[in-house]
C-alpha atoms as a PDB file:
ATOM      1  CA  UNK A   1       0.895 -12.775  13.331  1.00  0.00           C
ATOM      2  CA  UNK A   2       1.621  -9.523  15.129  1.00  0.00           C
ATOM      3  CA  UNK A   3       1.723  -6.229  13.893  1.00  0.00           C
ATOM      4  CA  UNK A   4       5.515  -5.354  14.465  1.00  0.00           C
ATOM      5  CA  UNK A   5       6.135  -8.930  13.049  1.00  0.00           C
ATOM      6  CA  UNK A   6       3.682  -8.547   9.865  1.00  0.00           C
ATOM      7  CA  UNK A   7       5.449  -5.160   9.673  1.00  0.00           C
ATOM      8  CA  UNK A   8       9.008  -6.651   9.230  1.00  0.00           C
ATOM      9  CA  UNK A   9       7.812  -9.677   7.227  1.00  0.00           C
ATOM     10  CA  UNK A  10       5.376  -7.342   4.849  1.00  0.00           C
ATOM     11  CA  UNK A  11       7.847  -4.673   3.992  1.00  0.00           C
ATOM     12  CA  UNK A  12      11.358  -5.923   4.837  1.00  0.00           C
ATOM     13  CA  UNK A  13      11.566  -9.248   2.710  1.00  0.00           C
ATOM     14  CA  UNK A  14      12.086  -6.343  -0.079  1.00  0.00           C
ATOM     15  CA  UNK A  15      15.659  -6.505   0.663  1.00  0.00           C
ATOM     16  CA  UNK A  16      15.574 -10.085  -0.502  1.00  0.00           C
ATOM     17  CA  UNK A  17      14.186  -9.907  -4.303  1.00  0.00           C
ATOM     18  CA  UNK A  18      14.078 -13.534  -4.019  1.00  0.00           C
ATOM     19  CA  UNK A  19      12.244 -13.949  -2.103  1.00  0.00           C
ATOM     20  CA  UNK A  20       9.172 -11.724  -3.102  1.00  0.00           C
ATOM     21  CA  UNK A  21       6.678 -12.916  -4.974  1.00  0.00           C
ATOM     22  CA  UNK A  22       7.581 -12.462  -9.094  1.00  0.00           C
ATOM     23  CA  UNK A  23       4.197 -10.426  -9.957  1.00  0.00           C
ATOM     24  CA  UNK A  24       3.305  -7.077  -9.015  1.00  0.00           C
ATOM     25  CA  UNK A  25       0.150  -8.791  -8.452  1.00  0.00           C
ATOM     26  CA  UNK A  26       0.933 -11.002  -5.751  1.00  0.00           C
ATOM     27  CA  UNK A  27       3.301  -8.556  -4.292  1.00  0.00           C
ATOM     28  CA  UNK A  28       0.411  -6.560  -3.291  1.00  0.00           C
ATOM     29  CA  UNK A  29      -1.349  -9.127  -2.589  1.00  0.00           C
ATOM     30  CA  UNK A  30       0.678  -9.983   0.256  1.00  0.00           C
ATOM     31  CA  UNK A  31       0.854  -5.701   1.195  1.00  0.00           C
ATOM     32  CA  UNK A  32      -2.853  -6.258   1.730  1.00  0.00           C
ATOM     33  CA  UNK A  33      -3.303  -9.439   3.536  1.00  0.00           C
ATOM     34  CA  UNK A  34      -4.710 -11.342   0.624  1.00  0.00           C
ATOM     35  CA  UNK A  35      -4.730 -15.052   0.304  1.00  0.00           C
ATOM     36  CA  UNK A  36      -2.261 -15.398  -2.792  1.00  0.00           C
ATOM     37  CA  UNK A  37      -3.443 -18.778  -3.483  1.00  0.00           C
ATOM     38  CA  UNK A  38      -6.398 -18.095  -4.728  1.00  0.00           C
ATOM     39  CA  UNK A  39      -5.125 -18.212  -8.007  1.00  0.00           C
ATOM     40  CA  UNK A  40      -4.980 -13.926  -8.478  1.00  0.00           C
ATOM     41  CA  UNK A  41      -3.731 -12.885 -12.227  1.00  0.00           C
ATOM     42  CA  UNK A  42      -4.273  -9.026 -13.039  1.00  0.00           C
ATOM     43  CA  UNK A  43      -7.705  -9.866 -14.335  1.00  0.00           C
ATOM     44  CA  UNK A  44      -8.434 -11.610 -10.820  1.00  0.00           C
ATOM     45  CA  UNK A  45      -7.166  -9.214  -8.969  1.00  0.00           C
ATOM     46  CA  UNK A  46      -8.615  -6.158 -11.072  1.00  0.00           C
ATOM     47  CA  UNK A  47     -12.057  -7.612 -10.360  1.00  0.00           C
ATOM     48  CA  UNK A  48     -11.294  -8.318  -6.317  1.00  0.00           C
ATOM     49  CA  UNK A  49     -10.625  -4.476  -6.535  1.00  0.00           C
ATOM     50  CA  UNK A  50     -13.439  -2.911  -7.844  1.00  0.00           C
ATOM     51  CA  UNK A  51     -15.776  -5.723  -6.197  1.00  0.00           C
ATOM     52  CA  UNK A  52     -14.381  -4.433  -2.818  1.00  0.00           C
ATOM     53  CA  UNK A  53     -11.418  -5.329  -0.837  1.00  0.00           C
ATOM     54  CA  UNK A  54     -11.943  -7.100   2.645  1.00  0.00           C
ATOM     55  CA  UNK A  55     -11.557  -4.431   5.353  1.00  0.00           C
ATOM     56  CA  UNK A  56      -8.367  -6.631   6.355  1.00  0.00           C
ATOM     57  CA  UNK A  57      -6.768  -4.958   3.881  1.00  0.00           C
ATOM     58  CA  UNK A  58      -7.018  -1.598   5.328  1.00  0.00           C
ATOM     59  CA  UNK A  59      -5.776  -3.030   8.703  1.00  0.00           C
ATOM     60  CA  UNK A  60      -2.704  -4.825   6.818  1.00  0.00           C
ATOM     61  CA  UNK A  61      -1.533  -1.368   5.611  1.00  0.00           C
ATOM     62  CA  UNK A  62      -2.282   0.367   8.950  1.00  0.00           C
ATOM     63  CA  UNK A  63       0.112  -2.010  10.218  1.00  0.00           C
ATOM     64  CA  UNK A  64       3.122  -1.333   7.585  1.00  0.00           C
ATOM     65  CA  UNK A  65       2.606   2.463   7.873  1.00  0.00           C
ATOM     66  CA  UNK A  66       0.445   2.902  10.959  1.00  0.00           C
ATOM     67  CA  UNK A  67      -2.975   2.461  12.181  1.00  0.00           C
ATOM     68  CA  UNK A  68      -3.635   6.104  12.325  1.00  0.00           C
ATOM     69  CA  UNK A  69      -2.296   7.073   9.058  1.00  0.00           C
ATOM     70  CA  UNK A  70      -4.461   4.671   7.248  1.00  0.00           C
ATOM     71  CA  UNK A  71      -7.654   3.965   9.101  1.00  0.00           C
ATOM     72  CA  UNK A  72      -9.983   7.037   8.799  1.00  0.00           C
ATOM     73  CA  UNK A  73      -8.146   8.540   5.936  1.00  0.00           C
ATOM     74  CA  UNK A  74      -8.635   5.686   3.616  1.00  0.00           C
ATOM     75  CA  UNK A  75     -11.973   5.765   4.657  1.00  0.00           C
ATOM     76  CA  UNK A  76     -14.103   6.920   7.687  1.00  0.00           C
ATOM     77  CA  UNK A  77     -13.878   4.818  11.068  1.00  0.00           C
ATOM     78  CA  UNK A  78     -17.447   4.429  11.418  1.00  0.00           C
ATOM     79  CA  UNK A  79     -17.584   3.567   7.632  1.00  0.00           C
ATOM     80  CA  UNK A  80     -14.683   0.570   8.332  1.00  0.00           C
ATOM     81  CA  UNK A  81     -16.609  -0.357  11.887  1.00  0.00           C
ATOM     82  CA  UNK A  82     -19.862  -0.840  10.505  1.00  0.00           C
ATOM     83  CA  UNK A  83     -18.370  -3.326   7.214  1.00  0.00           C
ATOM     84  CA  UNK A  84     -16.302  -5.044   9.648  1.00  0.00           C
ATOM     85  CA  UNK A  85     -19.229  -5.953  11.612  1.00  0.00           C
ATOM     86  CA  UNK A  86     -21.619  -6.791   8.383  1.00  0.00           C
ATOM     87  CA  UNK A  87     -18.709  -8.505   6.680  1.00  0.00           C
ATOM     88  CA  UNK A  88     -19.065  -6.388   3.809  1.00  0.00           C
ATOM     89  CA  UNK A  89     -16.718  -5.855   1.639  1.00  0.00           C
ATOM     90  CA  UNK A  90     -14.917  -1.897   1.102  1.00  0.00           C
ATOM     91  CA  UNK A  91     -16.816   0.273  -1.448  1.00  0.00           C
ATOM     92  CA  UNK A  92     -15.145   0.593  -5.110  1.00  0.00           C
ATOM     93  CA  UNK A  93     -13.810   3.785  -4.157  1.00  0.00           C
ATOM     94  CA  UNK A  94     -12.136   2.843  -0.858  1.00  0.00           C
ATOM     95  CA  UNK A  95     -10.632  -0.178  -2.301  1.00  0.00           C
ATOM     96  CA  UNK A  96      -9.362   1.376  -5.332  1.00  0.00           C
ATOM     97  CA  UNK A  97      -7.662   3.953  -2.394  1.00  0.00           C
ATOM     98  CA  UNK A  98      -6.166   1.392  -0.527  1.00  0.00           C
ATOM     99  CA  UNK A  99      -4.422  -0.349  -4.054  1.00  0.00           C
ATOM    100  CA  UNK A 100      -3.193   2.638  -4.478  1.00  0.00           C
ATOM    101  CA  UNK A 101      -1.381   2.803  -1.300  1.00  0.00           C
ATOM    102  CA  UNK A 102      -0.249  -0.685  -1.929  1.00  0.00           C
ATOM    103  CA  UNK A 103       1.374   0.110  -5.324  1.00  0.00           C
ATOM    104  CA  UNK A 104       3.119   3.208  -3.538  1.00  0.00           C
ATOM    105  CA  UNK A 105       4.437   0.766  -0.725  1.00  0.00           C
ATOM    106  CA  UNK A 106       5.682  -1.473  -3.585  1.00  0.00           C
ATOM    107  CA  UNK A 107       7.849   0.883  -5.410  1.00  0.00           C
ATOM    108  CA  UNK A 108       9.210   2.371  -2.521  1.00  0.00           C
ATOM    109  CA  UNK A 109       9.783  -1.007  -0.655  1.00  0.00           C
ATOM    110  CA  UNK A 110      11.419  -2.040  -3.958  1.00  0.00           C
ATOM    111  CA  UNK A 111      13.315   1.383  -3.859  1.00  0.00           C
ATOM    112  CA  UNK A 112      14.541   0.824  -0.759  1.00  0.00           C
ATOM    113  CA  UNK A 113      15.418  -2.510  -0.737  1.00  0.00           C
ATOM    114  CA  UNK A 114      13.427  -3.416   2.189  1.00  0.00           C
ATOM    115  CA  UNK A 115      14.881  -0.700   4.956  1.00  0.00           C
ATOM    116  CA  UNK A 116      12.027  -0.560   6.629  1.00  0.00           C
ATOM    117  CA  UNK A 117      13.323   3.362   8.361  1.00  0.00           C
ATOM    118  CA  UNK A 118      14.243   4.742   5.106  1.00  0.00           C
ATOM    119  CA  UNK A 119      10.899   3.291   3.670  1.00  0.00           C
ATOM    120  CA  UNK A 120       8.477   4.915   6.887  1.00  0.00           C
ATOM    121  CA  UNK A 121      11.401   8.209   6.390  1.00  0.00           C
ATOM    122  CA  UNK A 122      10.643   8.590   2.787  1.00  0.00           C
ATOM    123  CA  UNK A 123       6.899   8.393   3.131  1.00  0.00           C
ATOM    124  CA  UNK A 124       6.204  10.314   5.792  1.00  0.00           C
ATOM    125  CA  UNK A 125       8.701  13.658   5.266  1.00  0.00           C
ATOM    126  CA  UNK A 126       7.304  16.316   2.953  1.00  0.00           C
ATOM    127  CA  UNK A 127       9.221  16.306  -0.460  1.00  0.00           C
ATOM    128  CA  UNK A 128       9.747  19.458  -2.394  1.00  0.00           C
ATOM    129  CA  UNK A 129       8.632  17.412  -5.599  1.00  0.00           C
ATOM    130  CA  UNK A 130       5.236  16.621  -4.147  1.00  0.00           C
ATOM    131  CA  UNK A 131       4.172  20.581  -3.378  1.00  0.00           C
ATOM    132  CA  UNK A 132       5.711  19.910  -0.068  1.00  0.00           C
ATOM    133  CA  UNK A 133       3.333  17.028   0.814  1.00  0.00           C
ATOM    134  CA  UNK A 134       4.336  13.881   2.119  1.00  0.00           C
ATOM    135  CA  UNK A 135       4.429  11.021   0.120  1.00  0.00           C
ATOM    136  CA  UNK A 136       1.626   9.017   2.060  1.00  0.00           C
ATOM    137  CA  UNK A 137      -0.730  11.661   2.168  1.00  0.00           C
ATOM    138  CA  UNK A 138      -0.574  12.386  -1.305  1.00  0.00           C
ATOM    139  CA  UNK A 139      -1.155   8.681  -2.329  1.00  0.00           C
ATOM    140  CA  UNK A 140      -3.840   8.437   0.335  1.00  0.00           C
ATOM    141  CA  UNK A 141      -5.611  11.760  -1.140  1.00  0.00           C
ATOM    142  CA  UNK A 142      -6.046  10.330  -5.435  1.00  0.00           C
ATOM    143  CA  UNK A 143      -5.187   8.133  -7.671  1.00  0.00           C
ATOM    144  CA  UNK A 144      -3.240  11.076  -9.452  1.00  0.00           C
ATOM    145  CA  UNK A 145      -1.563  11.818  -6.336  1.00  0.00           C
ATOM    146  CA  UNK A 146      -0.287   8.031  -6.126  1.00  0.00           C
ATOM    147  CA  UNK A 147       0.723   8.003  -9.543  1.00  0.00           C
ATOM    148  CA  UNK A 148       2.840  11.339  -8.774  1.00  0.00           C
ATOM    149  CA  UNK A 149       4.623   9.296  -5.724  1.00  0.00           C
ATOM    150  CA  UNK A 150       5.254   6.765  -8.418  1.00  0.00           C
ATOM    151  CA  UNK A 151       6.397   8.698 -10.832  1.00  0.00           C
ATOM    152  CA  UNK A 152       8.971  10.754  -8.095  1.00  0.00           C
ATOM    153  CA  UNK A 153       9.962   6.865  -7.259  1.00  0.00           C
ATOM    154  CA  UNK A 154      10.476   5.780 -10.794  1.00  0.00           C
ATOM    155  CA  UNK A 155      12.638   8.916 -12.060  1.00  0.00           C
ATOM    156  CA  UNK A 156      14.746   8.352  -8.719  1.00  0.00           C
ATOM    157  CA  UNK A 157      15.310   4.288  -9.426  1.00  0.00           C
ATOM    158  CA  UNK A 158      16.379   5.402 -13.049  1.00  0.00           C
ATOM    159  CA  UNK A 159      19.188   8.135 -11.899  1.00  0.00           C
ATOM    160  CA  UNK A 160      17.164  11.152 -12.579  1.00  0.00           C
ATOM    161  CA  UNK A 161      18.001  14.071  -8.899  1.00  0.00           C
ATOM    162  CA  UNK A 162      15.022  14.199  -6.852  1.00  0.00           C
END
């Protein structure tokens, strides 16, 4: 599958709540190019994370968000090069980085209900409620900074001005 396609599948069948998978565990599962049938729960998947996330993963959300906004930020391109070409698996670190990105892409695909403009709009503009960062980069920086993005997401879904 191609990028642009990937792209349109990964973050547009949002508009369709249908169709998405009914866990937040399988939902970003399928953000990061994971094989959903390999029977994931949250314990599964909790131990896939801090085991180390293919590198495919990475690549998955460079395509949603693009290649340069991910790759090198989530963790150095030589780093990514040389555990592509081992087959190694993404540090602890790096992979707990990139879930983090993934629950950020869930909430606001959610949010959003699958626009993929709004969605790439939302994350990329600065946002007076972030210290005038932009959504992505402050998910992409900590796992505080995600949960901020989250919580900015959240309060907006439940009616509160942002």
């Amino acid at each position: 599958m191609c990028g642009k396609e990937r792209e349109l599948n990964a973050l547009a069948a949002y508009a369709d709540p249908a169709g998405l998978p009914a866990t937040a565990t399988h939902r970003f599962a399928r953000l990061l190019n994971l094989d959903e049938s390999e029977g994931l729960d949250e314990i599964a998947f909790a131990h896939r994370v801090s085991d180390g996330l293919p590198v495919s993963s990475v690549t998955a959300l460079g395509e949603l968000v693009g290649r340069a906004r991910i790759e090198g930020r989530v963790a150095s391109e030589a780093t990514l090069h040389r555990c592509r070409k081992s087959g190694r698996a993404l540090s602890r670190s790096h992979s707990e980085r990139v879930y983090g990105v993934a629950r950020v892409l869930d909430a606001v695909g959610t949010a959003f209900h699958g626009d993929v403009q709004r969605i790439r709009d939302f994350l990329l503009r600065p946002h007076p409620l972030l210290g005038g960062e932009s959504p992505l980069d402050l998910a992409l920086a900590s796992a505080p900074g995600a949960d901020a993005v989250l919580n900015l997401v959240w309060r907006a879904e439940a009616g509160v001005a942002v």
